[in-house]
N, C-alpha and C. Protein backbone atom coordinates (compact mmCIF):
# COMPACT_ATOMS: atom_id res chain seq x y z
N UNK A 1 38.43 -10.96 -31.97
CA UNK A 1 37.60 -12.09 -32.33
C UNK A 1 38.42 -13.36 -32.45
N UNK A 2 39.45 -13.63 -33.22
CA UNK A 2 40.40 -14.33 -33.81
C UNK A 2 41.84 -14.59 -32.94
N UNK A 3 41.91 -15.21 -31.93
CA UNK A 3 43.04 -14.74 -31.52
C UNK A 3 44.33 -15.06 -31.61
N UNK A 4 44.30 -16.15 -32.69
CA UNK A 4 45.16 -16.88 -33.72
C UNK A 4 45.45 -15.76 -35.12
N UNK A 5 45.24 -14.84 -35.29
CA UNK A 5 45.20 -13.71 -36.54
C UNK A 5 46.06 -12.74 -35.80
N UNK A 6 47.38 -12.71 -35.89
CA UNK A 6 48.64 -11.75 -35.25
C UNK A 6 48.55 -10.37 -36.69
N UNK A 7 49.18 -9.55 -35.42
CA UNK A 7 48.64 -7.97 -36.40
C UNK A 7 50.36 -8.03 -37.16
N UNK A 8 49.71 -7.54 -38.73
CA UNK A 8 50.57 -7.92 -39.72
C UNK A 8 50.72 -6.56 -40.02
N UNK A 9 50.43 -5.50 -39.43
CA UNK A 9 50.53 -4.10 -39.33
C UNK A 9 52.02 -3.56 -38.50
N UNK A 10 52.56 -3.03 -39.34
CA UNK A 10 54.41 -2.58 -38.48
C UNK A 10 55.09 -3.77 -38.42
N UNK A 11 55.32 -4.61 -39.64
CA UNK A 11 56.00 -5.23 -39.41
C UNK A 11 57.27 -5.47 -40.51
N UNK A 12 58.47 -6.07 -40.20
CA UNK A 12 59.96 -5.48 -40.87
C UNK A 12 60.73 -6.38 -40.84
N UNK A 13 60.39 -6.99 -42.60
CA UNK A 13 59.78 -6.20 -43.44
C UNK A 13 58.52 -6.15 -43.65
N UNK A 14 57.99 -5.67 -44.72
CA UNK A 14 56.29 -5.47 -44.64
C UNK A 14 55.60 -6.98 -44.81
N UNK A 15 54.47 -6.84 -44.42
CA UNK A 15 53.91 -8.27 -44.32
C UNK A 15 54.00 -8.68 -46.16
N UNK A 16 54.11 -10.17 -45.79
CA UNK A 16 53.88 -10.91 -47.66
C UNK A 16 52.60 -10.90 -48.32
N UNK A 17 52.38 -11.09 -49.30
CA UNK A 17 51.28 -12.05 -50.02
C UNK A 17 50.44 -12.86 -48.97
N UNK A 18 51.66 -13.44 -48.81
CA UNK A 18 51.50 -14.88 -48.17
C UNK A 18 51.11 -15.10 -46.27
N UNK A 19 51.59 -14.19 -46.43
CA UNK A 19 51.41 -13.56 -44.82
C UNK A 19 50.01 -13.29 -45.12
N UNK A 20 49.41 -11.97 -45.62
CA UNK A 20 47.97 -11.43 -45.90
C UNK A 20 46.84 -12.59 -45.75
N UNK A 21 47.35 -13.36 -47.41
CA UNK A 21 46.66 -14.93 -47.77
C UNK A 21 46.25 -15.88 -45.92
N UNK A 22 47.10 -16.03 -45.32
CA UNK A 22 47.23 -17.04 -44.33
C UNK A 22 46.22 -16.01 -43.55
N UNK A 23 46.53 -14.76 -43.07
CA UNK A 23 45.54 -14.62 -42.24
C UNK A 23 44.18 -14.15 -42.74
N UNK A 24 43.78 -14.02 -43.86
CA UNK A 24 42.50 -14.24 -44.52
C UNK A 24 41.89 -15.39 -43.99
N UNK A 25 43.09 -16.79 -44.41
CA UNK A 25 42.49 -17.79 -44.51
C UNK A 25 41.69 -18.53 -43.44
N UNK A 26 42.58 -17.62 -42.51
CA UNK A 26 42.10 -18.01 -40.98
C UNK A 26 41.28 -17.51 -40.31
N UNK A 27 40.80 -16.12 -40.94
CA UNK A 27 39.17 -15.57 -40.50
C UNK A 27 38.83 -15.55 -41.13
N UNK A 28 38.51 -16.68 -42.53
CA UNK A 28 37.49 -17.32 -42.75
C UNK A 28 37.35 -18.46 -41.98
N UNK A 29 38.03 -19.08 -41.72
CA UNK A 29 37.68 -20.32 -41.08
C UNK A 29 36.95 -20.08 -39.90
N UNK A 30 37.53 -18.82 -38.99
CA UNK A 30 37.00 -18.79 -37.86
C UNK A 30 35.41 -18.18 -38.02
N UNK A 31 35.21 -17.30 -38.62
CA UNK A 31 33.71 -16.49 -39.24
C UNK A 31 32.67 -17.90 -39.61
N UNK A 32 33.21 -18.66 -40.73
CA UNK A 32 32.66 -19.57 -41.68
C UNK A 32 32.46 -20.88 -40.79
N UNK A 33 33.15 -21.58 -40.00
CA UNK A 33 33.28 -22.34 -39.20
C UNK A 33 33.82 -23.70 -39.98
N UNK A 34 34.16 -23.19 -40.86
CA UNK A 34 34.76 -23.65 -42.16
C UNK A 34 36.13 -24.38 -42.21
N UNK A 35 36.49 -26.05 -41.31
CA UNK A 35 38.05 -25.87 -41.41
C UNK A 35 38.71 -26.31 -42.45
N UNK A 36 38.01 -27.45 -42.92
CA UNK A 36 38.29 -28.45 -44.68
C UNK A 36 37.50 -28.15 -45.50
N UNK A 37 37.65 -27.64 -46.67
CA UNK A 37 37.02 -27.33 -47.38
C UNK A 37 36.16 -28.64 -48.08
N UNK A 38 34.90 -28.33 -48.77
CA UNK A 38 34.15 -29.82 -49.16
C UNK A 38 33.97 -29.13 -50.85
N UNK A 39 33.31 -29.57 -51.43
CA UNK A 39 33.13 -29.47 -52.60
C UNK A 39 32.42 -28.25 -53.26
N UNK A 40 31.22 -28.50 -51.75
CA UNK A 40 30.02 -27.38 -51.71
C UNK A 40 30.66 -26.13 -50.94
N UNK A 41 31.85 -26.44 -50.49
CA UNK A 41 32.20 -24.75 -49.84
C UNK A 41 33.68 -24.72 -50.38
N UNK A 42 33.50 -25.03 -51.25
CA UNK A 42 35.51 -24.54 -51.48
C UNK A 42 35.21 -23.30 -52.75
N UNK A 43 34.28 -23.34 -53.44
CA UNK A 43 34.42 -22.06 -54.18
C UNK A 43 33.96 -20.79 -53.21
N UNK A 44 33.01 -20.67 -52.65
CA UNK A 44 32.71 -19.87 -51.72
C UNK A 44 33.89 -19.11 -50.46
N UNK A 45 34.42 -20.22 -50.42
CA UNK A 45 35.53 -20.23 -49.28
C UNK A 45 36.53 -19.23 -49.70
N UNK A 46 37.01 -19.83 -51.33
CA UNK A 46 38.35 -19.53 -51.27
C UNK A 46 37.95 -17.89 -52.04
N UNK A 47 36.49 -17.88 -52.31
CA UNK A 47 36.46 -16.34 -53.10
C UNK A 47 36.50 -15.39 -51.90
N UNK A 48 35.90 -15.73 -50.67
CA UNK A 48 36.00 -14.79 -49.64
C UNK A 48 37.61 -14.75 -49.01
N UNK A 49 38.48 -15.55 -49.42
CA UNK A 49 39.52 -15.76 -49.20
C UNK A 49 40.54 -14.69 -50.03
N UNK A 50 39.97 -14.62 -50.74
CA UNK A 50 40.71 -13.57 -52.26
C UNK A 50 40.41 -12.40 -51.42
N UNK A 51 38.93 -12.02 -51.57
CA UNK A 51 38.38 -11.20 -51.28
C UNK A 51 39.14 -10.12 -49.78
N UNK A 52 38.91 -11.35 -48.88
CA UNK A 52 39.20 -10.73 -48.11
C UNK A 52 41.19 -10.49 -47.51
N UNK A 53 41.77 -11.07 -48.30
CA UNK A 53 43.53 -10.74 -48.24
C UNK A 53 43.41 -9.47 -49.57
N UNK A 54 42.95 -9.34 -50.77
CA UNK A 54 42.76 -7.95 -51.27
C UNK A 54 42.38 -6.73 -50.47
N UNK A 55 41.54 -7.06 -49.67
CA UNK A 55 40.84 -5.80 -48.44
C UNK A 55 42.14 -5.67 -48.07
N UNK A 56 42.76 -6.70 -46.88
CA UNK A 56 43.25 -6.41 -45.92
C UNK A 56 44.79 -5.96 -46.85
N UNK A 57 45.38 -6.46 -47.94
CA UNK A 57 46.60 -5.65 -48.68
C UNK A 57 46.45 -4.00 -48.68
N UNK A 58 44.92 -3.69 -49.26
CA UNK A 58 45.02 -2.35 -49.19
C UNK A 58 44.79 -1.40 -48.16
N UNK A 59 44.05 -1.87 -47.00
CA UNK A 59 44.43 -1.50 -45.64
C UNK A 59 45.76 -1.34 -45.36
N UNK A 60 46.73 -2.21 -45.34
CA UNK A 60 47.96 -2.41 -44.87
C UNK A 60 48.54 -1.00 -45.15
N UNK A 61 48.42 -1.25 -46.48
CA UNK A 61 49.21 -0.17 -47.82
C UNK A 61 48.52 1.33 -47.31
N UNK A 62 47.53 1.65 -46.91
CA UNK A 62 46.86 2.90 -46.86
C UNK A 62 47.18 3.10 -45.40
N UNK A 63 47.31 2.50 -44.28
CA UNK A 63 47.62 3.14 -42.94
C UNK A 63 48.77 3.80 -42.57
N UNK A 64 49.06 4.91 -41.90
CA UNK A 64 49.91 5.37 -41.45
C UNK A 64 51.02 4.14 -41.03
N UNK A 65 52.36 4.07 -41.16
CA UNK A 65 53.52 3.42 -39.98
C UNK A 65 52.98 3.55 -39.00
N UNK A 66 53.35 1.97 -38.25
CA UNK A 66 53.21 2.09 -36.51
C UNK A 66 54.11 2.73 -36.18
N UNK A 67 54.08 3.19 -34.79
CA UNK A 67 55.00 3.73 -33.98
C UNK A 67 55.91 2.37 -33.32
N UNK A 68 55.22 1.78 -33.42
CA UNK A 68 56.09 0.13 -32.31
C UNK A 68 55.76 -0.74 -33.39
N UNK A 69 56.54 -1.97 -33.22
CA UNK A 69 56.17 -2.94 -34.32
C UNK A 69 55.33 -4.27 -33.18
N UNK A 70 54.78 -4.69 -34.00
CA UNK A 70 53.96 -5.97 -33.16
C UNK A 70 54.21 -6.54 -32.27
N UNK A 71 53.25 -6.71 -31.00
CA UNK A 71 54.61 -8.27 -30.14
C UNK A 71 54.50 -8.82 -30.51
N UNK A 72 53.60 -9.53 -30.83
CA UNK A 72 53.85 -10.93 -31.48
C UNK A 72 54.69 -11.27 -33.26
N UNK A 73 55.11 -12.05 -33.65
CA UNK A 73 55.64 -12.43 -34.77
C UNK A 73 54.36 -13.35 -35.43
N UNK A 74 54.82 -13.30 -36.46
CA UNK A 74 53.56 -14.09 -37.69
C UNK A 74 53.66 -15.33 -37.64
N UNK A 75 52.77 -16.25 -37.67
CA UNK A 75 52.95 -17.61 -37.52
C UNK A 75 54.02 -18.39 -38.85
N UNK A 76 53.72 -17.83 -40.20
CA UNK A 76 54.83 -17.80 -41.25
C UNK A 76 56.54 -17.82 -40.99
N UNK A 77 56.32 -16.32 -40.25
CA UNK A 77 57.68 -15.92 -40.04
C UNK A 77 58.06 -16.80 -38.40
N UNK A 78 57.65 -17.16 -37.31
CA UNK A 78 58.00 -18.39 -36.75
C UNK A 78 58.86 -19.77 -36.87
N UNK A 79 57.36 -20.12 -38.03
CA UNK A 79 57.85 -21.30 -39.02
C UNK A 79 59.23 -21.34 -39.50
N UNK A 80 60.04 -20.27 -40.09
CA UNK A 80 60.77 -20.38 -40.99
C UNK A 80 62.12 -20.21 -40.05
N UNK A 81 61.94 -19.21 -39.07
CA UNK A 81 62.95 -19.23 -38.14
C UNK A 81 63.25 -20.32 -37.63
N UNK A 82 62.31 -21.18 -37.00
CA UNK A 82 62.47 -22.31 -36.26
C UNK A 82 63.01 -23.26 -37.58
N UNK A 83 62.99 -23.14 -39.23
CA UNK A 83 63.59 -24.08 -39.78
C UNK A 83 65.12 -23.73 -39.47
N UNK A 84 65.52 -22.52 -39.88
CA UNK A 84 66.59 -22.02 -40.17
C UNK A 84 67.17 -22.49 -38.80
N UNK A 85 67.11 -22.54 -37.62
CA UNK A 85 67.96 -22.73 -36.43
C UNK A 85 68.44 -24.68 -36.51
């Protein structure tokens, strides 16, 4: 659906908080059509936002290890490389 939402599944080390958080945040936006939050959708927003990085933590935590780790890298972990160089 999302094709900006990189799989945070097999990855080393395990995905963050913050990792989880970001791609919540981003299928809500894409579901919700939601990109700035307004007054009238920021509580709504950010509870499905909780909501849904709690789901996806305990998914993470309950699946078997991949056998391969992701191709792609996390948009987070990108970021930080490209500072560090």
């Amino acid at each position: 659906m999302c094709r900006n939402i990189t799989t945070l599944r097999g990855l080393e080390p395990t995905a963050t908080d913050e990792e989880i958080a970001a791609a919540a945040r981003q299928y809500c936006r894409k579901v919700s059509g939601v990109q700035k939050t307004s007054v009238a959708t920021e509580e709504a927003f950010e509870r499905a936002v909780s909501l849904i990085a709690a789901a996806t933590h305990d998914l993470l935590h309950e699946l078997p290890p991949r056998k391969q780790p992701p191709k792609t890298e996390p948009p987070l972990r990108r970021l930080a490389r490209k500072a560090v160089s």
